[in-house]
N, C-alpha and C. Protein backbone atom coordinates (compact mmCIF):
# COMPACT_ATOMS: atom_id res chain seq x y z
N UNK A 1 5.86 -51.97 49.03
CA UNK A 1 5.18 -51.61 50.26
C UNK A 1 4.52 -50.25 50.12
N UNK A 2 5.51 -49.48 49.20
CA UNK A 2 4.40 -48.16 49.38
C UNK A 2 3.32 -47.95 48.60
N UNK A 3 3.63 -48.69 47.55
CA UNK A 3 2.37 -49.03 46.73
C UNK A 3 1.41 -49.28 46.98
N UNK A 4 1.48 -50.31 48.03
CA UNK A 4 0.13 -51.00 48.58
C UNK A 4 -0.60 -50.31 49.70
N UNK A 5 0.69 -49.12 50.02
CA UNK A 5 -0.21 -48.20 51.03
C UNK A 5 -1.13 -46.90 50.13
N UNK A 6 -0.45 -46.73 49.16
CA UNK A 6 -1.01 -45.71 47.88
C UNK A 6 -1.69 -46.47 47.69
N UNK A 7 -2.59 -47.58 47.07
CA UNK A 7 -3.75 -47.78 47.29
C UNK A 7 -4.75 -48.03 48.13
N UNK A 8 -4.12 -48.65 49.40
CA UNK A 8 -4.81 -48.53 50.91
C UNK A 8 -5.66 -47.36 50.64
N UNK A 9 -5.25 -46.28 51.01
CA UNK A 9 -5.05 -44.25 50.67
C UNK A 9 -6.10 -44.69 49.45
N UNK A 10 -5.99 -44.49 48.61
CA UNK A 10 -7.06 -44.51 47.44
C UNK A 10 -8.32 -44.95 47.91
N UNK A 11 -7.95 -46.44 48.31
CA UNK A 11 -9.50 -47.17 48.56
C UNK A 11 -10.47 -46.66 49.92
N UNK A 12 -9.47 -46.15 50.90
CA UNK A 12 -10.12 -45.94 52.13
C UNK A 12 -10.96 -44.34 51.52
N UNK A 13 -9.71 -43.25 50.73
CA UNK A 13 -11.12 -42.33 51.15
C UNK A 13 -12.14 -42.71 50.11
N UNK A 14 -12.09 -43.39 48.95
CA UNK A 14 -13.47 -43.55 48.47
C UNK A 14 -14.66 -43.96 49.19
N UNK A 15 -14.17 -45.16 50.18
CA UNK A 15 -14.93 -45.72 51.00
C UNK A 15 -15.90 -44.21 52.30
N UNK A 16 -14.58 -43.78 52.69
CA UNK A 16 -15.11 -42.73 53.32
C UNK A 16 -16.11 -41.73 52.56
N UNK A 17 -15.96 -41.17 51.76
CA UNK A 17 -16.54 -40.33 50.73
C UNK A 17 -17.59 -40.89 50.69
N UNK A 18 -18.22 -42.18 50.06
CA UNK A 18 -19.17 -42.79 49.90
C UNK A 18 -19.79 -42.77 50.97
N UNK A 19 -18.99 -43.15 52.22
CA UNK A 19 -20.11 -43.40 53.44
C UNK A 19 -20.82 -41.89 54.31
N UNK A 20 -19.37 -40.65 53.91
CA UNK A 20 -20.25 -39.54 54.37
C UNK A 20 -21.80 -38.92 53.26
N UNK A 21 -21.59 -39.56 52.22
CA UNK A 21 -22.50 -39.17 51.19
C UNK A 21 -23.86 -39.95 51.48
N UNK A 22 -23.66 -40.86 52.06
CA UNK A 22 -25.02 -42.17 52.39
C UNK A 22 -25.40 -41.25 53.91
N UNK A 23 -24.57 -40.71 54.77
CA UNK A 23 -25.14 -40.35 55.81
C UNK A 23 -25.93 -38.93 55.61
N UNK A 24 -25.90 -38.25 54.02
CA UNK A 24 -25.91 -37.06 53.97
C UNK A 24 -27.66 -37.29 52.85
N UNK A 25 -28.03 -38.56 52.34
CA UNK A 25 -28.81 -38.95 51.83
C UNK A 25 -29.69 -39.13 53.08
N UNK A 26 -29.79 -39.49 54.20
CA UNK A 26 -30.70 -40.17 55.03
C UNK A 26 -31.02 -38.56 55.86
N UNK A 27 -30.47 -37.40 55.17
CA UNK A 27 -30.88 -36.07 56.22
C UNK A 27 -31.97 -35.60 55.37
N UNK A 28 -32.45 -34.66 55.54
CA UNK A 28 -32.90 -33.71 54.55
C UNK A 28 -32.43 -32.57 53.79
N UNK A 29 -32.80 -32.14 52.45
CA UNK A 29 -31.88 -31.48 52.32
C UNK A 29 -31.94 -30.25 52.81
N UNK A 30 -33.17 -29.75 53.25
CA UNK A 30 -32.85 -28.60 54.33
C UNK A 30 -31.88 -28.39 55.39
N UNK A 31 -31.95 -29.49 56.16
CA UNK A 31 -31.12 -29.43 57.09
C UNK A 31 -29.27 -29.88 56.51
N UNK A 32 -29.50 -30.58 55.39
CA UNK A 32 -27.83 -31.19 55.00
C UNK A 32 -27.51 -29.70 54.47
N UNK A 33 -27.95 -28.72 54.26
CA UNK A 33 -27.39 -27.14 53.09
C UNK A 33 -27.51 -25.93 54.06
N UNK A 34 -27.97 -26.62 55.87
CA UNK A 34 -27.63 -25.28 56.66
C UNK A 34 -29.08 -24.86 57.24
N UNK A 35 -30.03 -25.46 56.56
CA UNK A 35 -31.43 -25.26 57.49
C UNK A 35 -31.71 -25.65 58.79
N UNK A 36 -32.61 -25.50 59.52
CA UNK A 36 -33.56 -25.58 60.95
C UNK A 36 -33.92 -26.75 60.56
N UNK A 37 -34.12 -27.73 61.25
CA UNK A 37 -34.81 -28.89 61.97
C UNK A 37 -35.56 -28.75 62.49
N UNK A 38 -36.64 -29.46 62.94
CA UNK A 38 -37.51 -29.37 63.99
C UNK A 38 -36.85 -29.14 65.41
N UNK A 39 -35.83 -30.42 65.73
CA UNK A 39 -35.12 -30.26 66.61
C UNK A 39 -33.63 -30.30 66.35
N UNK A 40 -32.92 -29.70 67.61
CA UNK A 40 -31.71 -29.89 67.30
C UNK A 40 -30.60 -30.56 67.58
N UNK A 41 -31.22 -31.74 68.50
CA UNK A 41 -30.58 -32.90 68.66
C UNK A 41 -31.20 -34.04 68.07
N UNK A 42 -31.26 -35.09 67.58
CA UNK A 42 -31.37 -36.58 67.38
C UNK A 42 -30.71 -37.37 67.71
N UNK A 43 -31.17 -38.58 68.61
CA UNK A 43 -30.18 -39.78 68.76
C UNK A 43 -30.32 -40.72 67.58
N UNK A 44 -29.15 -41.49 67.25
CA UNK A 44 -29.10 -42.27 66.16
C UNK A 44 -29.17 -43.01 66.66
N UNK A 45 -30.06 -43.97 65.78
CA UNK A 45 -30.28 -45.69 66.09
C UNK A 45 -30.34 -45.81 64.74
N UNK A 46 -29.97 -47.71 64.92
CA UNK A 46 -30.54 -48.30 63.76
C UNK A 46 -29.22 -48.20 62.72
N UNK A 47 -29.75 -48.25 61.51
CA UNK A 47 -28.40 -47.94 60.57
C UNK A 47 -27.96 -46.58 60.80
N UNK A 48 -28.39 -45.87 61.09
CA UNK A 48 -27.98 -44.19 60.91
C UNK A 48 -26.97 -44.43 61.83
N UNK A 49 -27.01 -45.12 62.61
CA UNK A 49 -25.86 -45.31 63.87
C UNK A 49 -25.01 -45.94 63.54
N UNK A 50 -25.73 -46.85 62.94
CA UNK A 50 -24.13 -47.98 61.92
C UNK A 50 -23.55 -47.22 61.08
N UNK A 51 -24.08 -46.34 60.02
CA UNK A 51 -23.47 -45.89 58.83
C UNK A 51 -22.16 -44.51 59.85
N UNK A 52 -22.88 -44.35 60.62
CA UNK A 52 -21.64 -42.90 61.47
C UNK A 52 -20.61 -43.46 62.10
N UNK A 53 -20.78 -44.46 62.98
CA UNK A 53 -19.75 -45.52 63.14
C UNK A 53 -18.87 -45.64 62.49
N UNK A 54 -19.02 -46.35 60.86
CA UNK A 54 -18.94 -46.82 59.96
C UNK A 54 -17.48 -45.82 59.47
N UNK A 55 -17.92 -44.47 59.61
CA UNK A 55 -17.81 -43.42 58.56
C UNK A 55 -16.37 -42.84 59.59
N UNK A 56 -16.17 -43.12 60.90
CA UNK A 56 -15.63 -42.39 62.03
C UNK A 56 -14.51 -43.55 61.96
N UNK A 57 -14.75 -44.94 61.78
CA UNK A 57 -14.01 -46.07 62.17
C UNK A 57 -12.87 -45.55 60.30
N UNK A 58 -13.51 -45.59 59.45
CA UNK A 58 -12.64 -45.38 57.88
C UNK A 58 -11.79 -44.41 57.82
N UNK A 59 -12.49 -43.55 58.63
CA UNK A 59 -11.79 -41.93 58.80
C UNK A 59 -10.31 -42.33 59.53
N UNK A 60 -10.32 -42.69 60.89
CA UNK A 60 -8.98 -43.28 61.73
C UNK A 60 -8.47 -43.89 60.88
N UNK A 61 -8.51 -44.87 60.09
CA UNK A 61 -8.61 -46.07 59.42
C UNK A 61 -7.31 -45.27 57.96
N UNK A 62 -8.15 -44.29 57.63
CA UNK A 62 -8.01 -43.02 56.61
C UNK A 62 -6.58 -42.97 57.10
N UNK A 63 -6.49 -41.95 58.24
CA UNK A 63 -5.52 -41.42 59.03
C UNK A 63 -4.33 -41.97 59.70
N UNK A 64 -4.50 -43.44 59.92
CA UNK A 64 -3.23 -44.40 60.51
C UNK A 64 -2.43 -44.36 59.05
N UNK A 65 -3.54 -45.07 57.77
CA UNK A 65 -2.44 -45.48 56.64
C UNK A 65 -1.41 -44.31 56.06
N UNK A 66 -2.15 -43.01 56.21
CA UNK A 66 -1.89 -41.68 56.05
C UNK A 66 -0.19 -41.58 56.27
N UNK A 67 -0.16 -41.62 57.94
CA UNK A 67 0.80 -41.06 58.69
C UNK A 67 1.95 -42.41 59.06
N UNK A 68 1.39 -43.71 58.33
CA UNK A 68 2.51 -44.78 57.68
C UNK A 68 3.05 -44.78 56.87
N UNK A 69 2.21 -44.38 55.75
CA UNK A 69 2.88 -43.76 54.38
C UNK A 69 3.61 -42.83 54.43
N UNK A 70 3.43 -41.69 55.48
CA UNK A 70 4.59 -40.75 55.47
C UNK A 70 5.53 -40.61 56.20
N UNK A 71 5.64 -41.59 57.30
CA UNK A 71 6.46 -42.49 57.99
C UNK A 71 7.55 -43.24 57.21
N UNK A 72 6.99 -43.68 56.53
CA UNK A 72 7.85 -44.91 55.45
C UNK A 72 8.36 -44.29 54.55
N UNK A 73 7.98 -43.41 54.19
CA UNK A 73 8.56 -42.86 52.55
C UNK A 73 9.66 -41.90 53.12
């Protein structure tokens, strides 16, 4: 059982990692390293909205198996 949560843990943050890195591809890199935008809000649509979703849902996701694993052990 704990095994399979030690890899749960493995696979989720790659997944996460990957998906904050895809949301960090679709910025610019001015603005992803601390620059000005034109503006300073944007609403997300579209995939940009799926991929943050995406990235927020893995994160919890991250964090339940986390605090099972250290529950259990």
């Amino acid at each position: 059982m704990n095994t399979a949560l030690q890899l749960a843990q493995l696979i989720l943050a790659v997944v996460v990692i990957a998906a904050v890195l895809v949301q960090l591809r679709n910025t610019g890199m001015g603005s992803a390293l601390g620059g000005s935008d034109s503006s300073f809000f944007h609403a997300r649509r579209g995939i940009d909205r799926l991929t943050f979703n995406f990235t927020i849902g893995a994160s919890f996701l991250f964090f339940f198996v986390s605090i099972l694993a250290a529950v259990l052990q």
